[in-house]
Protein backbone atom coordinates (compact mmCIF):
# COMPACT_ATOMS: atom_id res chain seq x y z
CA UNK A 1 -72.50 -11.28 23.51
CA UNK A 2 -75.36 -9.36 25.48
CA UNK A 3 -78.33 -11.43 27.16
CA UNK A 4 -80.38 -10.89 29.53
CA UNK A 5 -80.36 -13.87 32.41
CA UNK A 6 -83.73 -15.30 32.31
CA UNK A 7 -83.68 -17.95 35.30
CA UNK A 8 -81.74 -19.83 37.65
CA UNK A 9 -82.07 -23.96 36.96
CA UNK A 10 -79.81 -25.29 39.72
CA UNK A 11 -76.94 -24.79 39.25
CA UNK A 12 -77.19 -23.46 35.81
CA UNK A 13 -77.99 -19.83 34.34
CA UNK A 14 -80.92 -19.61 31.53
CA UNK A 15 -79.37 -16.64 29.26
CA UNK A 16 -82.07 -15.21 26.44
CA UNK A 17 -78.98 -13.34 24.10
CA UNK A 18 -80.35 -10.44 21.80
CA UNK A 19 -81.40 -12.99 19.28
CA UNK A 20 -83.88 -14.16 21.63
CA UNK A 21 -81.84 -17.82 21.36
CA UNK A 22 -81.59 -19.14 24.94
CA UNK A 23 -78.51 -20.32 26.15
CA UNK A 24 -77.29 -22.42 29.65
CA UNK A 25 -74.40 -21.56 31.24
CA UNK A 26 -72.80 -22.99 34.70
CA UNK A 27 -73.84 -20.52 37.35
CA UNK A 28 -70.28 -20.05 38.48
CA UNK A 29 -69.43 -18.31 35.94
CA UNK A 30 -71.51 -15.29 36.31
CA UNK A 31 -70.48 -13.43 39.41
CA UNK A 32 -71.82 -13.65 42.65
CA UNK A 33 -74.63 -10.94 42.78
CA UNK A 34 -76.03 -11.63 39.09
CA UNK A 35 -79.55 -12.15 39.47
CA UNK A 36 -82.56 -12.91 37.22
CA UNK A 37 -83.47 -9.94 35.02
CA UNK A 38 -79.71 -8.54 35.09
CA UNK A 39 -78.57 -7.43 31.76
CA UNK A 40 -75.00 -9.49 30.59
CA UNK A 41 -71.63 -9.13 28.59
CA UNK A 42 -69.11 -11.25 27.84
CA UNK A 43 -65.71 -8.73 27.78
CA UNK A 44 -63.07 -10.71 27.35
CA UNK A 45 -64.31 -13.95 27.98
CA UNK A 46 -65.74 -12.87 31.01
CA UNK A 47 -69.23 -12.48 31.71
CA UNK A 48 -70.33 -8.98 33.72
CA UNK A 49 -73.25 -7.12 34.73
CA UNK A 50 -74.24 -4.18 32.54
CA UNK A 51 -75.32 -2.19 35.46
CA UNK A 52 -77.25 0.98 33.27
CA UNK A 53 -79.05 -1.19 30.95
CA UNK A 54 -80.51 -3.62 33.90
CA UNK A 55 -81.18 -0.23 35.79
CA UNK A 56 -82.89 1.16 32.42
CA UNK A 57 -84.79 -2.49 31.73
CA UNK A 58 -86.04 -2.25 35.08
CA UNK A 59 -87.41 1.14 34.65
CA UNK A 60 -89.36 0.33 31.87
CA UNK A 61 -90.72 -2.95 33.13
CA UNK A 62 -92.16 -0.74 36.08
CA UNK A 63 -93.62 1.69 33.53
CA UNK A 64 -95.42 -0.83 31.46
CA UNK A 65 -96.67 -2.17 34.69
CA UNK A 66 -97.82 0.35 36.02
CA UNK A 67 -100.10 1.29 32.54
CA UNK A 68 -101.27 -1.99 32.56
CA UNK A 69 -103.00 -1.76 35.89
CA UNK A 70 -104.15 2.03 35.68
């Protein structure tokens, strides 16, 4: 599973997964520094940040950003 976390609810994680289905999961069991916009992956039951492709989704947010205000 990949997904992208969405938003925070209390203490529950809003997760849109490549499908674009949304999914709620408890908050505890992301780890500690996930934050909204972080890419996901479940490995081994586990979920974990995908550090590149939040780094590389961030990136390109900026860039389309920035084009819309120039």
């Amino acid at each position: 599973m990949k997904g992208i976390i969405d938003r925070f609810e209390g203490e529950f994680a809003v997760i849109e997964q490549e499908d674009r289905v949304t999914i709620t999961i408890p908050r505890h069991a992301l780890p500690r520094e996930a934050k909204e916009g972080d890419a996901l992956v479940l490995v081994n039951g586990e979920y974990q940040i995908d550090r590149s492709e939040t780094v590389k989704r961030r990136k390109r947010i900026e860039e389309l950003s920035r084009e819309l205000w120039e």
